[in-house]
PDB file of N, CA and C in Angstrom:
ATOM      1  N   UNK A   1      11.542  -1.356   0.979  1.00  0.00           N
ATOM      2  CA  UNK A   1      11.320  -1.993  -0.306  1.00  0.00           C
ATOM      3  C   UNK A   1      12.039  -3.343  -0.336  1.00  0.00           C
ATOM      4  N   UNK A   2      13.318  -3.319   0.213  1.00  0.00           N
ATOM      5  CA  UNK A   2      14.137  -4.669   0.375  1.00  0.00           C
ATOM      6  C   UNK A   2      13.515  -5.994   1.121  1.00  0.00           C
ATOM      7  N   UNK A   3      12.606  -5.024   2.332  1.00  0.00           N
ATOM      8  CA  UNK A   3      11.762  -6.428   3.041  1.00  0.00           C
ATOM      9  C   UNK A   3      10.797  -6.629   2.452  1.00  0.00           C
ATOM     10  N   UNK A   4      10.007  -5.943   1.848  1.00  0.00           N
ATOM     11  CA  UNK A   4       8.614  -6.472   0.789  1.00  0.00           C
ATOM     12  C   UNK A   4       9.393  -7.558  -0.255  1.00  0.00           C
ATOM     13  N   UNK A   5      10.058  -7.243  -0.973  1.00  0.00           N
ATOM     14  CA  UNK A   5      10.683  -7.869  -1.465  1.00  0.00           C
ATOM     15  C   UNK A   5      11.219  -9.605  -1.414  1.00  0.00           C
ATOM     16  N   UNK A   6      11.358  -9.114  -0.369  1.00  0.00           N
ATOM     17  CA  UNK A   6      12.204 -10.432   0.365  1.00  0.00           C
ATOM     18  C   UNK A   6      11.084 -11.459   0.498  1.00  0.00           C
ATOM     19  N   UNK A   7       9.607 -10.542   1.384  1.00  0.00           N
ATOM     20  CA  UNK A   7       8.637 -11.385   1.803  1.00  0.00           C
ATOM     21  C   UNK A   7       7.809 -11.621   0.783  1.00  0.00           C
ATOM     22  N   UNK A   8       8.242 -11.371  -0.617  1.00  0.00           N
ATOM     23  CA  UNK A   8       7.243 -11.517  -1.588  1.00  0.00           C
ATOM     24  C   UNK A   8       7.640 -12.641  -2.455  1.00  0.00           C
ATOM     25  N   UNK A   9       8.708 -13.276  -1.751  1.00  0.00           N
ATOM     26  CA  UNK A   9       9.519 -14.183  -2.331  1.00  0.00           C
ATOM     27  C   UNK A   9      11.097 -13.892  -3.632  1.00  0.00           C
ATOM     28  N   UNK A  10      11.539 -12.635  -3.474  1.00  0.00           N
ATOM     29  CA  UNK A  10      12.194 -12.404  -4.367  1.00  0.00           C
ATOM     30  C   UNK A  10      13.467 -13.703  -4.784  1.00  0.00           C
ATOM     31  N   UNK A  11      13.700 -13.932  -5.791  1.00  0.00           N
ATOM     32  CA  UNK A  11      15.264 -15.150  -5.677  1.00  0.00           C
ATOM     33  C   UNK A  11      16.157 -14.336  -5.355  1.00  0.00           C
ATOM     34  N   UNK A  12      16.373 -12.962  -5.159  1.00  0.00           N
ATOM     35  CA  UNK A  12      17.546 -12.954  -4.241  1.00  0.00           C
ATOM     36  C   UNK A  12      16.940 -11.614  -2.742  1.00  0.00           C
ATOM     37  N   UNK A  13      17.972 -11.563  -2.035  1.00  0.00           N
ATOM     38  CA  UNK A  13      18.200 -11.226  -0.512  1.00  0.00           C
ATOM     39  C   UNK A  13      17.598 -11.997   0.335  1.00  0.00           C
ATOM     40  N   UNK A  14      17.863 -11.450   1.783  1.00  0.00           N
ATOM     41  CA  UNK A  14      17.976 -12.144   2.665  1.00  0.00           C
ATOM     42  C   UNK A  14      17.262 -11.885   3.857  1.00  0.00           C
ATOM     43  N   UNK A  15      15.963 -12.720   4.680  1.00  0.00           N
ATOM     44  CA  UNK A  15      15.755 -11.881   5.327  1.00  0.00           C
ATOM     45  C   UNK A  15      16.271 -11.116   6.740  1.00  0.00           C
ATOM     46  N   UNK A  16      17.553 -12.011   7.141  1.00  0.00           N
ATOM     47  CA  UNK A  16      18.086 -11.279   8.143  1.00  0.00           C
ATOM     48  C   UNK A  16      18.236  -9.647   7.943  1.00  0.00           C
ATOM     49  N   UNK A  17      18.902  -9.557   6.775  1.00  0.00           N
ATOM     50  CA  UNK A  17      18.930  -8.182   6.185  1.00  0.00           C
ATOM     51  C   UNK A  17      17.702  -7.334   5.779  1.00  0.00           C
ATOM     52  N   UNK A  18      16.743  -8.408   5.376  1.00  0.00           N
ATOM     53  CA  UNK A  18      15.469  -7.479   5.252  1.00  0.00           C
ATOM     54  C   UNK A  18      14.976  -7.063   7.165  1.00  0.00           C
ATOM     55  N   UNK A  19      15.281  -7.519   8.142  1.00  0.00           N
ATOM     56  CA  UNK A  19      15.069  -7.554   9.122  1.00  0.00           C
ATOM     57  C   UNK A  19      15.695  -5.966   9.854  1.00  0.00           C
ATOM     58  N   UNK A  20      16.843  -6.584   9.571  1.00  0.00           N
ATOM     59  CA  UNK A  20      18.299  -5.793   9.520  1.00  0.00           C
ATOM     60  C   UNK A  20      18.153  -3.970   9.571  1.00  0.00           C
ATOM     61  N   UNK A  21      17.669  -3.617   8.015  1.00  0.00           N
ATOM     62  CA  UNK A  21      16.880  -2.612   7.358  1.00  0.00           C
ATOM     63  C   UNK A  21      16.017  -2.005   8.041  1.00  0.00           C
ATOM     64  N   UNK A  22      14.883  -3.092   8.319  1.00  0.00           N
ATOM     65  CA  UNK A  22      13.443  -2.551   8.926  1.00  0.00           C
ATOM     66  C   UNK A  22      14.100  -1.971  10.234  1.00  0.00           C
ATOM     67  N   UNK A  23      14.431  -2.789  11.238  1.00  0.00           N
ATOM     68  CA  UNK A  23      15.099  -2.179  12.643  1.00  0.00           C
ATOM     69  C   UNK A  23      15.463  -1.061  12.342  1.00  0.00           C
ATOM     70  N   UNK A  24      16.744  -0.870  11.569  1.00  0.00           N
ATOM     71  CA  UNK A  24      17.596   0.478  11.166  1.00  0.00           C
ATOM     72  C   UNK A  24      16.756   1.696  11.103  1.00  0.00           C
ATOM     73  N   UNK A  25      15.205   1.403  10.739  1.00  0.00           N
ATOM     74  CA  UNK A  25      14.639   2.307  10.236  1.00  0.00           C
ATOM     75  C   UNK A  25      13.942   3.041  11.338  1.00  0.00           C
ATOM     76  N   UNK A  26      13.515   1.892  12.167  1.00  0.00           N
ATOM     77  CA  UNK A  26      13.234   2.215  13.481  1.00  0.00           C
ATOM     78  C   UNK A  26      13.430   2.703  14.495  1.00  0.00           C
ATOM     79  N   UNK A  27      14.883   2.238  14.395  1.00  0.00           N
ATOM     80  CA  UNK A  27      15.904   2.861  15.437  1.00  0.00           C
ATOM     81  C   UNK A  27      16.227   4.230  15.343  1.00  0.00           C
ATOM     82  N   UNK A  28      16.165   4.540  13.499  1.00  0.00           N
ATOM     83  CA  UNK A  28      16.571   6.200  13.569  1.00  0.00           C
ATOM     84  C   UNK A  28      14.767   6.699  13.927  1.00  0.00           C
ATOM     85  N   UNK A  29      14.124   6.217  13.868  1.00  0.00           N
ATOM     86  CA  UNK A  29      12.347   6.870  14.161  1.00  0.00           C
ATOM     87  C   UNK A  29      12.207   7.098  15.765  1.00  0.00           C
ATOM     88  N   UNK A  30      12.626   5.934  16.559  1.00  0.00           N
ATOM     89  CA  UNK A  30      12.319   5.757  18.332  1.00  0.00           C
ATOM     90  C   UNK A  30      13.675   6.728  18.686  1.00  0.00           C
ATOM     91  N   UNK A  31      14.795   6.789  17.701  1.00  0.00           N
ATOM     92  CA  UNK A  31      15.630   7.405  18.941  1.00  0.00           C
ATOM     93  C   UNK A  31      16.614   6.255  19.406  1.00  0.00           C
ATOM     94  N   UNK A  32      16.120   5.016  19.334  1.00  0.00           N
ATOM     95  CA  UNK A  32      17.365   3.957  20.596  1.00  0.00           C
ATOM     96  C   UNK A  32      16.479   2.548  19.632  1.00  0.00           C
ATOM     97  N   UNK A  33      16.593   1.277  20.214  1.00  0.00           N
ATOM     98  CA  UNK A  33      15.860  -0.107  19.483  1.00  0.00           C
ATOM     99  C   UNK A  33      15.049  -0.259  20.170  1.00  0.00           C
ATOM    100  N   UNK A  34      14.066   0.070  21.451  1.00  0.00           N
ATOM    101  CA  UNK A  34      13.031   0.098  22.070  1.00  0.00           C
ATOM    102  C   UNK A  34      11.875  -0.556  20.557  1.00  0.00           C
ATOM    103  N   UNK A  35      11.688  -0.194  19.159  1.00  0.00           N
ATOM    104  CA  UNK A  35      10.756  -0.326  18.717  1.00  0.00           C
ATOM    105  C   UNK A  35      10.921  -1.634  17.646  1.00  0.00           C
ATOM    106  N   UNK A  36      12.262  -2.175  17.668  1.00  0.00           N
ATOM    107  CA  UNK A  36      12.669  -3.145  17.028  1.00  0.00           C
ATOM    108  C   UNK A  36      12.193  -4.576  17.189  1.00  0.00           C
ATOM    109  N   UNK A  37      11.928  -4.795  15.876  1.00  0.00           N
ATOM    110  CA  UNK A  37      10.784  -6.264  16.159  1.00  0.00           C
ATOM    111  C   UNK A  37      12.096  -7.177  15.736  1.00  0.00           C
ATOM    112  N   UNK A  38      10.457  -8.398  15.792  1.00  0.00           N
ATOM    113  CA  UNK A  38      11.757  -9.225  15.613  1.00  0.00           C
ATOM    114  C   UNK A  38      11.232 -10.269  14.088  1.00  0.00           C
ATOM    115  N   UNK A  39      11.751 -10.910  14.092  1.00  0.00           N
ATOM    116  CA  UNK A  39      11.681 -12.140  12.388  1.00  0.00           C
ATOM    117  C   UNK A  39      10.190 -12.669  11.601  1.00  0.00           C
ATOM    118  N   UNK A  40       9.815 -12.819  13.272  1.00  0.00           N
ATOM    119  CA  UNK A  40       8.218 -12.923  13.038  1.00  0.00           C
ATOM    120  C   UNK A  40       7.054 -12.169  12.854  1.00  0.00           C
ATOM    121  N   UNK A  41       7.589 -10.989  13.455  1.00  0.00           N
ATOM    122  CA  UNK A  41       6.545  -9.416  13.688  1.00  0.00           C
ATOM    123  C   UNK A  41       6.737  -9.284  12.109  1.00  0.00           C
ATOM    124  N   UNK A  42       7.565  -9.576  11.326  1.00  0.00           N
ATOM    125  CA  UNK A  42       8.249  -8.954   9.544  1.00  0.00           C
ATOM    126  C   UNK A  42       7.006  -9.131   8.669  1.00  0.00           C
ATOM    127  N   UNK A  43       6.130  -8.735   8.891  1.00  0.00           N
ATOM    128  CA  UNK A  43       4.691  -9.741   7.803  1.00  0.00           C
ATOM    129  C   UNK A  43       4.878  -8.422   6.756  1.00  0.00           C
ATOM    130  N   UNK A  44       4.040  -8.875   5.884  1.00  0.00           N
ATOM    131  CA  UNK A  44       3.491  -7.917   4.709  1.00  0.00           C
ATOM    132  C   UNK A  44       2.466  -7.000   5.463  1.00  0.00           C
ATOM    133  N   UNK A  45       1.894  -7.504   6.147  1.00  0.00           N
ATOM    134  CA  UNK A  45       1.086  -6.294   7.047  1.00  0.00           C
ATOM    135  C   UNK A  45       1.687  -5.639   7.615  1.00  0.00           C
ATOM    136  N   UNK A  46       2.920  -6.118   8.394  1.00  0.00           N
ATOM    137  CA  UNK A  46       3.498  -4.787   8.887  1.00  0.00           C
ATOM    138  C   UNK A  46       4.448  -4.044   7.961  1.00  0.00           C
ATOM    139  N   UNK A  47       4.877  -4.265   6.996  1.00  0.00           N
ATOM    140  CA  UNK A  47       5.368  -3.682   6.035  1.00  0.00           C
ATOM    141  C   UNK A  47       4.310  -2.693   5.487  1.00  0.00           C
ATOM    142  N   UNK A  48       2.653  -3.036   5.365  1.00  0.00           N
ATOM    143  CA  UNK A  48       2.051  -1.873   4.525  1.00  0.00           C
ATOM    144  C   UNK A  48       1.729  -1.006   5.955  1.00  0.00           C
ATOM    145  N   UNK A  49       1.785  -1.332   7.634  1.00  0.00           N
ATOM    146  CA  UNK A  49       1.688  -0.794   8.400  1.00  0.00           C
ATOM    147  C   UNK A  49       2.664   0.316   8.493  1.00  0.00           C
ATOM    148  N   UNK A  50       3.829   0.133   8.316  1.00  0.00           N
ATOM    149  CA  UNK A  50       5.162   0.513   8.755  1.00  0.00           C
ATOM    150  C   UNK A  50       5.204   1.962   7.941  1.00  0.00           C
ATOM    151  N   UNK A  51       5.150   1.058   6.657  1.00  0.00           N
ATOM    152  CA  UNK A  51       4.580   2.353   5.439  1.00  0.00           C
ATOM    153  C   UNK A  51       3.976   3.749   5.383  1.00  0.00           C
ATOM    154  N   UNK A  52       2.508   3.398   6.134  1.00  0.00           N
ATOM    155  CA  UNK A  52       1.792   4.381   6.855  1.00  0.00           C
ATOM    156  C   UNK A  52       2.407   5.112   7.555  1.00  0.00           C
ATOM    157  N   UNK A  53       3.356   4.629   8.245  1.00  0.00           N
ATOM    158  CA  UNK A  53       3.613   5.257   9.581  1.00  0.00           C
ATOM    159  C   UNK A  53       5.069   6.024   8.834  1.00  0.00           C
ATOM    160  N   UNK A  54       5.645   5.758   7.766  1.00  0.00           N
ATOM    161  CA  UNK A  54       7.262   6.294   7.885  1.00  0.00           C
ATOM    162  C   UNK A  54       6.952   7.086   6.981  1.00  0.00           C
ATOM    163  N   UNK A  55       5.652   7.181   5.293  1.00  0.00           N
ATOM    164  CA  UNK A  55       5.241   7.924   4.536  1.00  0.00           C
ATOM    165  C   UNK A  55       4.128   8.351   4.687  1.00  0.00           C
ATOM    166  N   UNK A  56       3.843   8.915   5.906  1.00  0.00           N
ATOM    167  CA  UNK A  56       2.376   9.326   5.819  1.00  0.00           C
ATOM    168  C   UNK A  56       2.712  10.313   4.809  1.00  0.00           C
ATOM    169  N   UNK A  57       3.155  11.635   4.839  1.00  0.00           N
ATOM    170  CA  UNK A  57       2.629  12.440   4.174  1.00  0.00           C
ATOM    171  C   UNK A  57       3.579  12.532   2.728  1.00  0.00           C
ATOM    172  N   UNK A  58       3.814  11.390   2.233  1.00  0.00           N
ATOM    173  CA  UNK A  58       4.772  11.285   0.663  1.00  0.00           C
ATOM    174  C   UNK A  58       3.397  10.679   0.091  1.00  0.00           C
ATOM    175  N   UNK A  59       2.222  10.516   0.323  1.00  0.00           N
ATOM    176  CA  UNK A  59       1.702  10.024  -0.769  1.00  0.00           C
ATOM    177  C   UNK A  59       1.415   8.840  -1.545  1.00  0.00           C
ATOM    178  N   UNK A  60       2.037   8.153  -0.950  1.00  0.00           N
ATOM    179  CA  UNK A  60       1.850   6.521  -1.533  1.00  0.00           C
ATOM    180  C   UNK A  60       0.996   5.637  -0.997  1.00  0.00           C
ATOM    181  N   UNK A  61       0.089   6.412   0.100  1.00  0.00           N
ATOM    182  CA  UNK A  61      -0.716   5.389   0.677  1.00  0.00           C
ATOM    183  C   UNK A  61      -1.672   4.498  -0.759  1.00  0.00           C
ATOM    184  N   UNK A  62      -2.757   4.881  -1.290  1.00  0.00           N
ATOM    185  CA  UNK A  62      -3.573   4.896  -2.446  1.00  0.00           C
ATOM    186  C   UNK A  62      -2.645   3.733  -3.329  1.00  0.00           C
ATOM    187  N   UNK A  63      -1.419   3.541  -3.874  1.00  0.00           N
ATOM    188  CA  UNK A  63      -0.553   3.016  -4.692  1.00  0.00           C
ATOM    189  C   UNK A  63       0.138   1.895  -3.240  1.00  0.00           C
ATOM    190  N   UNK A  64      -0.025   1.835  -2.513  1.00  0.00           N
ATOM    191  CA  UNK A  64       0.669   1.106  -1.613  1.00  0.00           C
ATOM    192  C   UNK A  64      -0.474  -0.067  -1.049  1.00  0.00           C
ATOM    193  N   UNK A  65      -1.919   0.506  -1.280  1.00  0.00           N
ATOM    194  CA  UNK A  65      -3.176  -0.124  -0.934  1.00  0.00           C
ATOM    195  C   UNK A  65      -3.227  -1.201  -2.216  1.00  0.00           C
ATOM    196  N   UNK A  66      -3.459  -0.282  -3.185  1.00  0.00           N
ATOM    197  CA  UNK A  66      -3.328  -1.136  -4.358  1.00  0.00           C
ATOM    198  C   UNK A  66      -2.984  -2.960  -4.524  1.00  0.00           C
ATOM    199  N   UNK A  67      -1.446  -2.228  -4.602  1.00  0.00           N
ATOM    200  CA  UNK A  67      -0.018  -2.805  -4.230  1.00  0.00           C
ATOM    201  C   UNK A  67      -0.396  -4.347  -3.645  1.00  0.00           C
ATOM    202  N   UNK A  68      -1.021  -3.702  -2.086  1.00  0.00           N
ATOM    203  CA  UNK A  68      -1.491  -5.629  -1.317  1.00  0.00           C
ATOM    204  C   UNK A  68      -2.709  -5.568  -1.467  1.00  0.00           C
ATOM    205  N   UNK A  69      -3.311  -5.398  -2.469  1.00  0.00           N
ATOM    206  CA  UNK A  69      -4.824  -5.488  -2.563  1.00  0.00           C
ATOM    207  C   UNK A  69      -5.788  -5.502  -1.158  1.00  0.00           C
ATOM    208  N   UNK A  70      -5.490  -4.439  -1.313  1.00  0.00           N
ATOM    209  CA  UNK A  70      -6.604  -3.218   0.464  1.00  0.00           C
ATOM    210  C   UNK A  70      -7.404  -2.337   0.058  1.00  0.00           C
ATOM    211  N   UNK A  71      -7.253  -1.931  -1.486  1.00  0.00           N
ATOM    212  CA  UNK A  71      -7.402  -0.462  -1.658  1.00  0.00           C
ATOM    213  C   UNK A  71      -9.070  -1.016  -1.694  1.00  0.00           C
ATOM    214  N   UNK A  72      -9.599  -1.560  -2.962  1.00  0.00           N
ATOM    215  CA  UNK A  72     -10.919  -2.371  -2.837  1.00  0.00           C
ATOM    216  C   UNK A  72     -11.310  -3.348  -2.201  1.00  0.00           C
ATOM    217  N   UNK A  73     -12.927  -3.432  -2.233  1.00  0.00           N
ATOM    218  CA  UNK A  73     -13.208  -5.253  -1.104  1.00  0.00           C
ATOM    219  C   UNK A  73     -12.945  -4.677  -0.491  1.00  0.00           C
ATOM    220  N   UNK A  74     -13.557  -5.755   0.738  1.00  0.00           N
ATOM    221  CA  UNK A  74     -13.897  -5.597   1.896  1.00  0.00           C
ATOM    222  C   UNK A  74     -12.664  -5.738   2.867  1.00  0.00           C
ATOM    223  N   UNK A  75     -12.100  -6.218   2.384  1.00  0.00           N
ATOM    224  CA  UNK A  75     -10.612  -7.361   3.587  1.00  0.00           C
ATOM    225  C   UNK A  75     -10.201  -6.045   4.251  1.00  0.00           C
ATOM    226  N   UNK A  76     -10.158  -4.864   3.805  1.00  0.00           N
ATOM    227  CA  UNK A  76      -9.454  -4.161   4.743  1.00  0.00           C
ATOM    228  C   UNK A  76     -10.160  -3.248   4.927  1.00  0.00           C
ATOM    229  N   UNK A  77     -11.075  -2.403   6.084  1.00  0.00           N
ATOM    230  CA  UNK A  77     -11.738  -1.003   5.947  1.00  0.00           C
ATOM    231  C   UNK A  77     -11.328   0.083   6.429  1.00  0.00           C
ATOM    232  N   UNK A  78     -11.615   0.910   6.385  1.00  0.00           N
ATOM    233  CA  UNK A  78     -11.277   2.584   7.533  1.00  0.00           C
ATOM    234  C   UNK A  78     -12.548   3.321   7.313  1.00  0.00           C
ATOM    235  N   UNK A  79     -12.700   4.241   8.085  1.00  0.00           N
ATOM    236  CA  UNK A  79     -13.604   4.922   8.432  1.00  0.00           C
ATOM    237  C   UNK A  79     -13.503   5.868   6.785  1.00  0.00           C
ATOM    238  N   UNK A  80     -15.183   5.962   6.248  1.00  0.00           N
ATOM    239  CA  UNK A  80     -15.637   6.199   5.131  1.00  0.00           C
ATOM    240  C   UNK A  80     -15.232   5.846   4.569  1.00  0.00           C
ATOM    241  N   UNK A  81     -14.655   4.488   4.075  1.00  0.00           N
ATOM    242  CA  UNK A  81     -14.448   3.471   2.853  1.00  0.00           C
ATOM    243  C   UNK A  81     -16.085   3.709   2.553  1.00  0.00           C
ATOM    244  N   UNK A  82     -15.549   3.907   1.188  1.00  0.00           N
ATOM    245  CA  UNK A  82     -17.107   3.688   0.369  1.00  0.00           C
ATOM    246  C   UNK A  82     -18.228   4.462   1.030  1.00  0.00           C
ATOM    247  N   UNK A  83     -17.993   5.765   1.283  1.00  0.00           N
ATOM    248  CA  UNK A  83     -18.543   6.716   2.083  1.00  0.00           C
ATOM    249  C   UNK A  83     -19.648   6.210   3.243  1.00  0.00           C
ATOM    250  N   UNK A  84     -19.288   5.090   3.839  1.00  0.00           N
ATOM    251  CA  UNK A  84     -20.368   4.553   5.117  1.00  0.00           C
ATOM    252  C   UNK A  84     -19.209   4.702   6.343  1.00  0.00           C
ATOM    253  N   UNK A  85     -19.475   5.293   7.531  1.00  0.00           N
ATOM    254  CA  UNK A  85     -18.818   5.630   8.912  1.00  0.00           C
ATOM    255  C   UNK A  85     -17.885   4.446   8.993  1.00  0.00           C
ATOM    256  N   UNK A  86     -18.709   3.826   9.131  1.00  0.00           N
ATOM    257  CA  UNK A  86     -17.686   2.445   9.562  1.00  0.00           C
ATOM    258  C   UNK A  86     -16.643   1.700   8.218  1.00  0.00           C
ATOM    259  N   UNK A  87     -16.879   1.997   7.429  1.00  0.00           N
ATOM    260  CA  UNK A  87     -16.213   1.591   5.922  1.00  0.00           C
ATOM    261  C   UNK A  87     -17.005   0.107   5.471  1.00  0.00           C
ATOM    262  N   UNK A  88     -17.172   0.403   4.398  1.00  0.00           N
ATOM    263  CA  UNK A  88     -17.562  -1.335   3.428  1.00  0.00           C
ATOM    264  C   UNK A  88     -17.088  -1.375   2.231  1.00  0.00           C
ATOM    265  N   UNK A  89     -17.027  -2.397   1.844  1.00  0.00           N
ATOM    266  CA  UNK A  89     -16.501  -3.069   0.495  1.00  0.00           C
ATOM    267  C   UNK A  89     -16.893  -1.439  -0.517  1.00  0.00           C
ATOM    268  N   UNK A  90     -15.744  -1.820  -1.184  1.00  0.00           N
ATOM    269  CA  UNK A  90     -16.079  -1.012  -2.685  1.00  0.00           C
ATOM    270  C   UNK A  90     -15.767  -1.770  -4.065  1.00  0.00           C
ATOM    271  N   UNK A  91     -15.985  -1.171  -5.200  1.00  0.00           N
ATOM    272  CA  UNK A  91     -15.976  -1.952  -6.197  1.00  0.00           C
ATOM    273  C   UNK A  91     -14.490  -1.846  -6.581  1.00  0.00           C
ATOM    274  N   UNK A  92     -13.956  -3.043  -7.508  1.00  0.00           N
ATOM    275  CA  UNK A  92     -12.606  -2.986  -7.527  1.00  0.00           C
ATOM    276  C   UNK A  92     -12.366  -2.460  -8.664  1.00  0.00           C
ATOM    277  N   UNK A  93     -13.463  -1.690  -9.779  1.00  0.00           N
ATOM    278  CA  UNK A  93     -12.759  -1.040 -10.924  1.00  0.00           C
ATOM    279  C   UNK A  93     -12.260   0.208 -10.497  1.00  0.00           C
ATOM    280  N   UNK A  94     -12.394   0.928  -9.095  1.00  0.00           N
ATOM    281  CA  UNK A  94     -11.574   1.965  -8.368  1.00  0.00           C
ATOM    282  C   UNK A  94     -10.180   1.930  -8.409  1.00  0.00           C
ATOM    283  N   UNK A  95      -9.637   0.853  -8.914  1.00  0.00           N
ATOM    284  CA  UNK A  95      -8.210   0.466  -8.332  1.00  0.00           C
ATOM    285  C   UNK A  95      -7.525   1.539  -9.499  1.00  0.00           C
ATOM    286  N   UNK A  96      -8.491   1.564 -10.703  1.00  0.00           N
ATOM    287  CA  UNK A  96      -7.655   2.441 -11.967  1.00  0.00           C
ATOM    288  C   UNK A  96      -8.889   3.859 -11.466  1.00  0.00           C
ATOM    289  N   UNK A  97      -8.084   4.774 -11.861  1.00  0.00           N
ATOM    290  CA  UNK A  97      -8.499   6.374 -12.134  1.00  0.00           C
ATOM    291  C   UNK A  97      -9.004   5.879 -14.082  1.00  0.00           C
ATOM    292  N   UNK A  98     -10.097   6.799 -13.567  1.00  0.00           N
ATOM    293  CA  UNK A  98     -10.790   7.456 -14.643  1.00  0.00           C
ATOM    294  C   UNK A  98     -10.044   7.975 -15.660  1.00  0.00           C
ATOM    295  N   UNK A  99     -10.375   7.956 -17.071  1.00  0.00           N
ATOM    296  CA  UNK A  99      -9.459   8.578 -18.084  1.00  0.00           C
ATOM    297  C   UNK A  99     -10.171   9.935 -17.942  1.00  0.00           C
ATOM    298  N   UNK A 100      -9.553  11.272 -17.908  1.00  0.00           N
ATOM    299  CA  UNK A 100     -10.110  12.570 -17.959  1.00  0.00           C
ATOM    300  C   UNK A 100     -10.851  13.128 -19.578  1.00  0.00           C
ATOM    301  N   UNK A 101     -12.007  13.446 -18.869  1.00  0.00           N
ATOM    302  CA  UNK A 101     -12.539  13.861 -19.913  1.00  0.00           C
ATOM    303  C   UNK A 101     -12.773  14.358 -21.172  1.00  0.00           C
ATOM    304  N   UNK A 102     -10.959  15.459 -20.950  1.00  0.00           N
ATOM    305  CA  UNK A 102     -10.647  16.740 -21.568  1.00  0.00           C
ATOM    306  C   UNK A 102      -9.808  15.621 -22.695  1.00  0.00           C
ATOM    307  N   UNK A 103      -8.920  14.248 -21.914  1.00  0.00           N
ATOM    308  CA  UNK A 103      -8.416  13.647 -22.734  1.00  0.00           C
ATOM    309  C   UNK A 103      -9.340  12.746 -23.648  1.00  0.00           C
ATOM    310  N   UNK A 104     -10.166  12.172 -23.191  1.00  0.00           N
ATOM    311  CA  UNK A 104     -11.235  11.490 -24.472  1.00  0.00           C
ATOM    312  C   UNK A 104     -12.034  12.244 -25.100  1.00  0.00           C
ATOM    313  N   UNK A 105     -12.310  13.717 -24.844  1.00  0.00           N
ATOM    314  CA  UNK A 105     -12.549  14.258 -26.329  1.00  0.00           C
ATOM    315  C   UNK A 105     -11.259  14.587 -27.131  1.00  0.00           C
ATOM    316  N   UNK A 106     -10.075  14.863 -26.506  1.00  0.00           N
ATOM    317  CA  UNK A 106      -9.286  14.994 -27.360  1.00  0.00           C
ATOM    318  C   UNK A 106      -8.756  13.855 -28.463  1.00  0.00           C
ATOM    319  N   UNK A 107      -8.756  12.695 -27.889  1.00  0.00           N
ATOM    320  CA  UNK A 107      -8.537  11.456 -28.522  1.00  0.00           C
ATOM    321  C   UNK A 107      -9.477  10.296 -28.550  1.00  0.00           C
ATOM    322  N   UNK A 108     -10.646  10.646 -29.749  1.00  0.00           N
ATOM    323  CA  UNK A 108     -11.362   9.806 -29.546  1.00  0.00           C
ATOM    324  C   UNK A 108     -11.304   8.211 -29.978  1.00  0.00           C
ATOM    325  N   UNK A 109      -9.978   7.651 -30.223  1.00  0.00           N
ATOM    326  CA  UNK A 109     -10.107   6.476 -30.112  1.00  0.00           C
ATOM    327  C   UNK A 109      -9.624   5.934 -28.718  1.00  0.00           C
ATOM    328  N   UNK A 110      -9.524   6.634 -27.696  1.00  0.00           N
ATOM    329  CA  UNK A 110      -9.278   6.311 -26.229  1.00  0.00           C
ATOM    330  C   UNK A 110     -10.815   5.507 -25.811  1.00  0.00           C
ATOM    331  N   UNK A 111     -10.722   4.280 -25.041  1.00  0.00           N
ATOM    332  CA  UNK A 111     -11.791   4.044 -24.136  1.00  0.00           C
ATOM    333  C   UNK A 111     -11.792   3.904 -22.652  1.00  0.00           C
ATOM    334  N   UNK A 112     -12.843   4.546 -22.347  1.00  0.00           N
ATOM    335  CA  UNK A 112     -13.151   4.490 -20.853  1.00  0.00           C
ATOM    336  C   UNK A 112     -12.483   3.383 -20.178  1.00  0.00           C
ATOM    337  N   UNK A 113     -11.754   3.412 -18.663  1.00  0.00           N
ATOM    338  CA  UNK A 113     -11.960   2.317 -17.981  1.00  0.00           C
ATOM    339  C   UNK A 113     -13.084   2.183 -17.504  1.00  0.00           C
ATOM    340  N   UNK A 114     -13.248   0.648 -17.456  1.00  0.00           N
ATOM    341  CA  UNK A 114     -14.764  -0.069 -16.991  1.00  0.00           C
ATOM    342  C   UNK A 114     -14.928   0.804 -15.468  1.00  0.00           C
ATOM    343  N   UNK A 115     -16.387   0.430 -15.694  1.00  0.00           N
ATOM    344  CA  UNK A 115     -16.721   1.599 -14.507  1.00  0.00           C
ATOM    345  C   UNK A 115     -17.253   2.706 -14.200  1.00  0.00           C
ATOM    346  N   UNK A 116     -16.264   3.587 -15.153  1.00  0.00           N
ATOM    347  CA  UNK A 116     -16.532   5.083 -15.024  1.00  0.00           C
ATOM    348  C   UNK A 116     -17.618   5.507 -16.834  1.00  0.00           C
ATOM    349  N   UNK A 117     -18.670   5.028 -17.110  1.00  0.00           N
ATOM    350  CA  UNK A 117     -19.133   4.905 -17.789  1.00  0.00           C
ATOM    351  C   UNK A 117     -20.085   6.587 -17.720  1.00  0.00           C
TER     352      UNK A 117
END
């Protein structure tokens, strides 16, 4: 979170330390610094890469896509984006969940997000 941060322009830290961090994280993952990059490897891509790889199974992929705008559009695909093999663009009112049903009859001055019409 400290190197997103950093690379997102925050006014404060540093990125040696955002650097610093990322290694640390690595080093306890490989075992030894064999996997330790270096200043330039630090992108926002490898930060939502890194992500993948240290939370696969916590759940934040979906909110982390979001996040660098991947989750919709085309810029980024995987296999069955937008249910086609190879992945394609989807629409970007996906980025919000649907209000549940059970809740807009319960409260009918709630409105739909666009989209889910």
């Amino acid at each position: 979170m400290y190197a997103e941060g950093v690379l997102r322009g925050a006014n404060t830290g540093d990125a040696g330390t955002a650097l610093g961090y990322v290694n640390a994280l690595r080093q306890r993952a490989y075992g030894n610094s064999t996997g330790n990059i270096t200043s330039g490897q630090l992108t926002l891509d490898f930060i939502l890469d890194e992500r993948a790889r240290e939370l696969f199974w916590e759940g934040h992929r979906r909110t982390d896509l979001i996040r660098f705008g991947k989750f919709t559009g085309g810029s980024y695909l995987w296999p069955w984006k937008g249910k086609v093999a190879a992945g394609t663009a989807t629409e970007s009112y996906r980025d919000l969940f649907p209000i549940p049903s059970n809740d807009m009859g319960a409260n009918p001055t709630l409105k739909q997000n666009p989209g889910y019409n």
